[in-house]
N, C-alpha and C. Protein backbone atom coordinates (compact mmCIF):
# COMPACT_ATOMS: atom_id res chain seq x y z
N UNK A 1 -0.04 8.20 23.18
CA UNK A 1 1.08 7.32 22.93
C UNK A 1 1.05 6.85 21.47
N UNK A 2 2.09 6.96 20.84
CA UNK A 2 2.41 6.54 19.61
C UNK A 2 2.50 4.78 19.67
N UNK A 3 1.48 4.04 19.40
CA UNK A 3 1.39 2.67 18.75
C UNK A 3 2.20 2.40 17.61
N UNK A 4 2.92 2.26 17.41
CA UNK A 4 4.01 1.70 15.97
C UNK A 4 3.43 -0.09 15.15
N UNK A 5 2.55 -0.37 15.98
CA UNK A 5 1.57 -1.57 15.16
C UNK A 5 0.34 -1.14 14.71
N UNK A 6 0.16 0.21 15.20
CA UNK A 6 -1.72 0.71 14.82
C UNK A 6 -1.59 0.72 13.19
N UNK A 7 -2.76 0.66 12.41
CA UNK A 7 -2.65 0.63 11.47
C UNK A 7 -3.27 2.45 11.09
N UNK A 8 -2.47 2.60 9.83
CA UNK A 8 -3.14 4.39 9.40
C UNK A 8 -4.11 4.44 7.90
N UNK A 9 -4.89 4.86 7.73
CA UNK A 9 -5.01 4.95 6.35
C UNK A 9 -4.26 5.78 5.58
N UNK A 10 -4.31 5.23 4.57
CA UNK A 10 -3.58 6.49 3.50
C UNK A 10 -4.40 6.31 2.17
N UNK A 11 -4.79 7.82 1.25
CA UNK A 11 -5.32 7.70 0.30
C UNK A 11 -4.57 6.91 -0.93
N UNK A 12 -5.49 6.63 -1.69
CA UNK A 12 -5.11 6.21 -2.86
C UNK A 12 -5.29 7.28 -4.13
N UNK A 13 -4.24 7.04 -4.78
CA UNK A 13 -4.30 8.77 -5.31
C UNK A 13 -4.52 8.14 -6.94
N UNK A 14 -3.77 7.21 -6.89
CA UNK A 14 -4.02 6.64 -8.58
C UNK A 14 -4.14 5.16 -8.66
N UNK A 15 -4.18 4.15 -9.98
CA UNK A 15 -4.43 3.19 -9.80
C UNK A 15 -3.50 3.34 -11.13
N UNK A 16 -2.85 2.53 -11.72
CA UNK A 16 -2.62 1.89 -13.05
C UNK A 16 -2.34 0.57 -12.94
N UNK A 17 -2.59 0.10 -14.39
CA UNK A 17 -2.57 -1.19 -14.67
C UNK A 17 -1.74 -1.26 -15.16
N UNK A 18 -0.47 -2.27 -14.51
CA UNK A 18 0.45 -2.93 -15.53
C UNK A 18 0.19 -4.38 -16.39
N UNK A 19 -0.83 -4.94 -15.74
CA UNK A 19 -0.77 -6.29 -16.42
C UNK A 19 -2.58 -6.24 -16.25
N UNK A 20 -2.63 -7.73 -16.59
CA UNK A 20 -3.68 -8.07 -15.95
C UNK A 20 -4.72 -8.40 -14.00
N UNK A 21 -3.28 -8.96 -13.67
CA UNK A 21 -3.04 -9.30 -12.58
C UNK A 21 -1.95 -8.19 -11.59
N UNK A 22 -1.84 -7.39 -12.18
CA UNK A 22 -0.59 -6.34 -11.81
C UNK A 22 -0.66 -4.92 -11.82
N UNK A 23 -1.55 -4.03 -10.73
CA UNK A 23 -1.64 -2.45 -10.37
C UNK A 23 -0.49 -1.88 -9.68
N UNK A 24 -0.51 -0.99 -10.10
CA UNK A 24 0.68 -0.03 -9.00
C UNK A 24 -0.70 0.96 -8.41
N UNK A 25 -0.66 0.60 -7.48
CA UNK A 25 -1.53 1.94 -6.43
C UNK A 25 -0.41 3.04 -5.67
N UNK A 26 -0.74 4.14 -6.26
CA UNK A 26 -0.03 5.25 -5.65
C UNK A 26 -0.74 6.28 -4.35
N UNK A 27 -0.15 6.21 -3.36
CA UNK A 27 -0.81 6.15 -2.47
C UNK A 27 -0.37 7.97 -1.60
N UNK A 28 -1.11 8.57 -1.14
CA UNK A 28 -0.17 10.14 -0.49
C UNK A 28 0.77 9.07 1.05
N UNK A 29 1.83 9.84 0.51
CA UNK A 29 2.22 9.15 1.86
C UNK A 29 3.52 10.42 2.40
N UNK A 30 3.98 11.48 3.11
CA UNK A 30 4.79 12.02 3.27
C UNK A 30 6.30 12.04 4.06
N UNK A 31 6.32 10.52 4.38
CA UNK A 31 7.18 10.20 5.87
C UNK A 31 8.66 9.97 5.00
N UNK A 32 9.35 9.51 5.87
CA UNK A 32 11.04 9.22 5.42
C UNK A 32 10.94 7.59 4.44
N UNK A 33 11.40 7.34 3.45
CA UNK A 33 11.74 6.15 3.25
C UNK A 33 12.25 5.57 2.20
N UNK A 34 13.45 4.79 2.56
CA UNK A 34 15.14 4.23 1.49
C UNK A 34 13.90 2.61 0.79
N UNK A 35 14.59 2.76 -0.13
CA UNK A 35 15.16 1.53 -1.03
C UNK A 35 14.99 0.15 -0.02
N UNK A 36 14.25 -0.48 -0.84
CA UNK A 36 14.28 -1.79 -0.29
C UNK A 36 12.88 -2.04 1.16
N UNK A 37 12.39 -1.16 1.26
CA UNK A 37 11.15 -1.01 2.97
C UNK A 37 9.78 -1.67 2.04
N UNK A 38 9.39 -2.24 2.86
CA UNK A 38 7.85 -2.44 2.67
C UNK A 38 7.49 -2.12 3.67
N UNK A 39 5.46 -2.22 3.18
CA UNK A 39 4.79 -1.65 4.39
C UNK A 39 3.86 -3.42 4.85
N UNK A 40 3.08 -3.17 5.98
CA UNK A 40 2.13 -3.95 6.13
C UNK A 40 0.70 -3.61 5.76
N UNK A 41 0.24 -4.08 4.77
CA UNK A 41 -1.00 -3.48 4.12
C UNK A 41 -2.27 -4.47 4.64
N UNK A 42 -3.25 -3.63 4.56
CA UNK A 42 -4.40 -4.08 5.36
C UNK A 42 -5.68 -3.85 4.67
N UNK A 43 -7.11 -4.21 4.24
CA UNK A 43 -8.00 -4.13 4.09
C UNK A 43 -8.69 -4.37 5.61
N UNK A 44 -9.27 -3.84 6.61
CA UNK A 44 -9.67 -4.28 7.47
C UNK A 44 -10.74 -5.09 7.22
N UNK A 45 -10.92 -5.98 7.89
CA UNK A 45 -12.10 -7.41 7.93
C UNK A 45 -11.58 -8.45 7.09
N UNK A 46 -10.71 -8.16 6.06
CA UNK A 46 -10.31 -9.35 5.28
C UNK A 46 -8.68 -9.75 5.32
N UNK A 47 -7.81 -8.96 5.44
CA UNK A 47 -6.46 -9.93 5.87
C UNK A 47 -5.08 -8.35 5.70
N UNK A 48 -4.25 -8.70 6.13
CA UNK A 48 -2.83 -8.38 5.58
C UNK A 48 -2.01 -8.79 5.10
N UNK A 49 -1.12 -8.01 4.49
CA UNK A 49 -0.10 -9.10 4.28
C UNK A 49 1.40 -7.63 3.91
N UNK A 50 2.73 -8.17 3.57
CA UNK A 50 3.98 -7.19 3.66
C UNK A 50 4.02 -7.40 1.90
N UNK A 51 3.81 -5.70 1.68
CA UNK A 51 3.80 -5.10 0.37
C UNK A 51 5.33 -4.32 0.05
N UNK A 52 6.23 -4.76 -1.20
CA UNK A 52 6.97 -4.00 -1.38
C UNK A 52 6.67 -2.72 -2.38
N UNK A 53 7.75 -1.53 -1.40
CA UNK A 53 7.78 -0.41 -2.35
C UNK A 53 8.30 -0.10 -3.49
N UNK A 54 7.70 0.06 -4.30
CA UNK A 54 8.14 -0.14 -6.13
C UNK A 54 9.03 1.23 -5.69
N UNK A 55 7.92 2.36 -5.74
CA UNK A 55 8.95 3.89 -5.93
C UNK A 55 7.93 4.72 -4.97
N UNK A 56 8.97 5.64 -4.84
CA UNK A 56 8.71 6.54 -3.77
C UNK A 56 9.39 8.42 -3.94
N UNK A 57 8.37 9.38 -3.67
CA UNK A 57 9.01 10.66 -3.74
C UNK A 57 7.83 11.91 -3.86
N UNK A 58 8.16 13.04 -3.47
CA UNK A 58 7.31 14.03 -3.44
C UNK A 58 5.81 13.63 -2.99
N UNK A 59 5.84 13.23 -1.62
CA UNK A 59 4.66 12.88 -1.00
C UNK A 59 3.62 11.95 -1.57
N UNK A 60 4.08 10.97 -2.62
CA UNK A 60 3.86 9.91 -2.38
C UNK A 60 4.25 8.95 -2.54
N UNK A 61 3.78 7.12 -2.30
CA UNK A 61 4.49 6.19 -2.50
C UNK A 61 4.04 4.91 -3.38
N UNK A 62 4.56 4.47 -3.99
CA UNK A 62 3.91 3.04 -5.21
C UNK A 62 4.02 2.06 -4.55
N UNK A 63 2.83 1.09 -4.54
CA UNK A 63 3.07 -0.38 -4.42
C UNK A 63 2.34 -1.33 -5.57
N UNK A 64 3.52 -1.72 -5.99
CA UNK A 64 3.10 -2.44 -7.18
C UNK A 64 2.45 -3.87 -6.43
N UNK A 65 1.28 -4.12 -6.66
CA UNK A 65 0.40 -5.28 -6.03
C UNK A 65 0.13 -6.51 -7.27
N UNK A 66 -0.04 -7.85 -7.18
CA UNK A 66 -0.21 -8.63 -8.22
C UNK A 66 -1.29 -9.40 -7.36
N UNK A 67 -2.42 -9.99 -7.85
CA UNK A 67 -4.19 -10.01 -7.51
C UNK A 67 -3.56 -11.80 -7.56
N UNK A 68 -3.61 -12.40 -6.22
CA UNK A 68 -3.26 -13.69 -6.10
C UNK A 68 -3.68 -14.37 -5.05
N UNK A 69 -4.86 -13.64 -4.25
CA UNK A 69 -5.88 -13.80 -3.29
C UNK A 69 -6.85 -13.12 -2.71
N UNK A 70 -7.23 -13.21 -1.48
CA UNK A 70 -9.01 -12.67 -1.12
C UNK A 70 -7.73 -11.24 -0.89
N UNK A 71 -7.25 -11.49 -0.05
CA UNK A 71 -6.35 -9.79 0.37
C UNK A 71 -6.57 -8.98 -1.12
N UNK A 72 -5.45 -9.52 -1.93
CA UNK A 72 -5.41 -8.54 -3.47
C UNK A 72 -6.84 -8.32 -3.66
N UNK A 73 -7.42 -9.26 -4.01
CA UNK A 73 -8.82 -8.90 -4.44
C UNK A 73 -9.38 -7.75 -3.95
N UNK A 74 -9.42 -7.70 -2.67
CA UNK A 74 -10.28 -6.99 -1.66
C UNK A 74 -9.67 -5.72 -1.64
N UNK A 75 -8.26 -5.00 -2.58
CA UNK A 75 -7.51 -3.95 -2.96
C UNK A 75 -7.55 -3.89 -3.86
N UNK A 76 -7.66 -4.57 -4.98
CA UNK A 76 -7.94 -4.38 -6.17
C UNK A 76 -9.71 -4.08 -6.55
N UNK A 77 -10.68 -3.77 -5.61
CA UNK A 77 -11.73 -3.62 -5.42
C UNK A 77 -12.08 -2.26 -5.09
N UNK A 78 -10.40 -1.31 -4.77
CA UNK A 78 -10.85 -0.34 -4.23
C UNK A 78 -10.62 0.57 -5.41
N UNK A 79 -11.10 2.20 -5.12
CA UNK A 79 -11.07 3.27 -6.35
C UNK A 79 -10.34 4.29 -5.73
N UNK A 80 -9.90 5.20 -6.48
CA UNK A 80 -9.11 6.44 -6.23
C UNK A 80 -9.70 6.87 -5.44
N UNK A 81 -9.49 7.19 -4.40
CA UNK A 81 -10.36 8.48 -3.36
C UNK A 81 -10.42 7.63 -2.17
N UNK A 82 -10.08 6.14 -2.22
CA UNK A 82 -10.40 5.14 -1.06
C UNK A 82 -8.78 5.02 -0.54
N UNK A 83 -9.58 4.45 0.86
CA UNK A 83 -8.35 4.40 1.59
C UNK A 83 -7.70 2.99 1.98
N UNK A 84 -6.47 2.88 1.68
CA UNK A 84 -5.48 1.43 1.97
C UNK A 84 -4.89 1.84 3.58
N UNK A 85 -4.75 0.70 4.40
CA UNK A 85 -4.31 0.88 5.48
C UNK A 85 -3.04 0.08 5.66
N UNK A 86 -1.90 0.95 6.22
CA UNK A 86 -0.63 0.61 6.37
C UNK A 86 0.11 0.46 7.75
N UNK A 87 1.09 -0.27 7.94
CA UNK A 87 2.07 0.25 9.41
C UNK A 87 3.23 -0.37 8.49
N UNK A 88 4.15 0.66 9.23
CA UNK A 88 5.58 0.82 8.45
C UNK A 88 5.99 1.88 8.64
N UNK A 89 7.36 2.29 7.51
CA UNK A 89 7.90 1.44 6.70
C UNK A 89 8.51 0.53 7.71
N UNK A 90 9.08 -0.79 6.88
CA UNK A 90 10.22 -2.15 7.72
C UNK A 90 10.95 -2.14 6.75
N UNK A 91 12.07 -2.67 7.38
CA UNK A 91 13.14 -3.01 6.44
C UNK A 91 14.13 -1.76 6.27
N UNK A 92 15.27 -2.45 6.13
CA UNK A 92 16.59 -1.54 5.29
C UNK A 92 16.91 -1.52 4.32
């Protein structure tokens, strides 16, 4: 049975820095998804929270993240090759 709350990993394929406080993690992701969706992002053991999608296309997807608690932290901790956990997309 397909769970639509389970959470999935997905790799992290790149990291850049826009700011100090401000990464875009690009993540493989291959599914359907418009303008305007976020996902629910997860570090397991330390928290979630609803991430919007900067950009999206050719199997994968951006979330531009800004480091403003234990969650960010605990993603901004991770490296290319590690995995972010998602359920989604939401939204129209």
């Amino acid at each position: 049975m397909n769970n639509p709350y389970a959470l999935k990993p997905f790799m992290i394929k790149s990291i850049h820095k826009e700011t100090q406080i401000d990464y875009t993690f690009t993540l493989e992701y291959t599914g359907d998804l418009i303008g305007g969706q976020f996902f629910q992002v997860s570090v397991p053991g330390v928290g979630e929270a609803p991430i919007s999608i900067s950009d999206f296309g050719s199997g994968a997807v951006d979330l531009t993240i800004r480091k403003v608690g234990i969650l960010t932290e605990a993603i901004f901790n991770l490296a290319p090759g590690a995995s972010l956990y998602m359920r989604g997309p939401y939204g129209n």
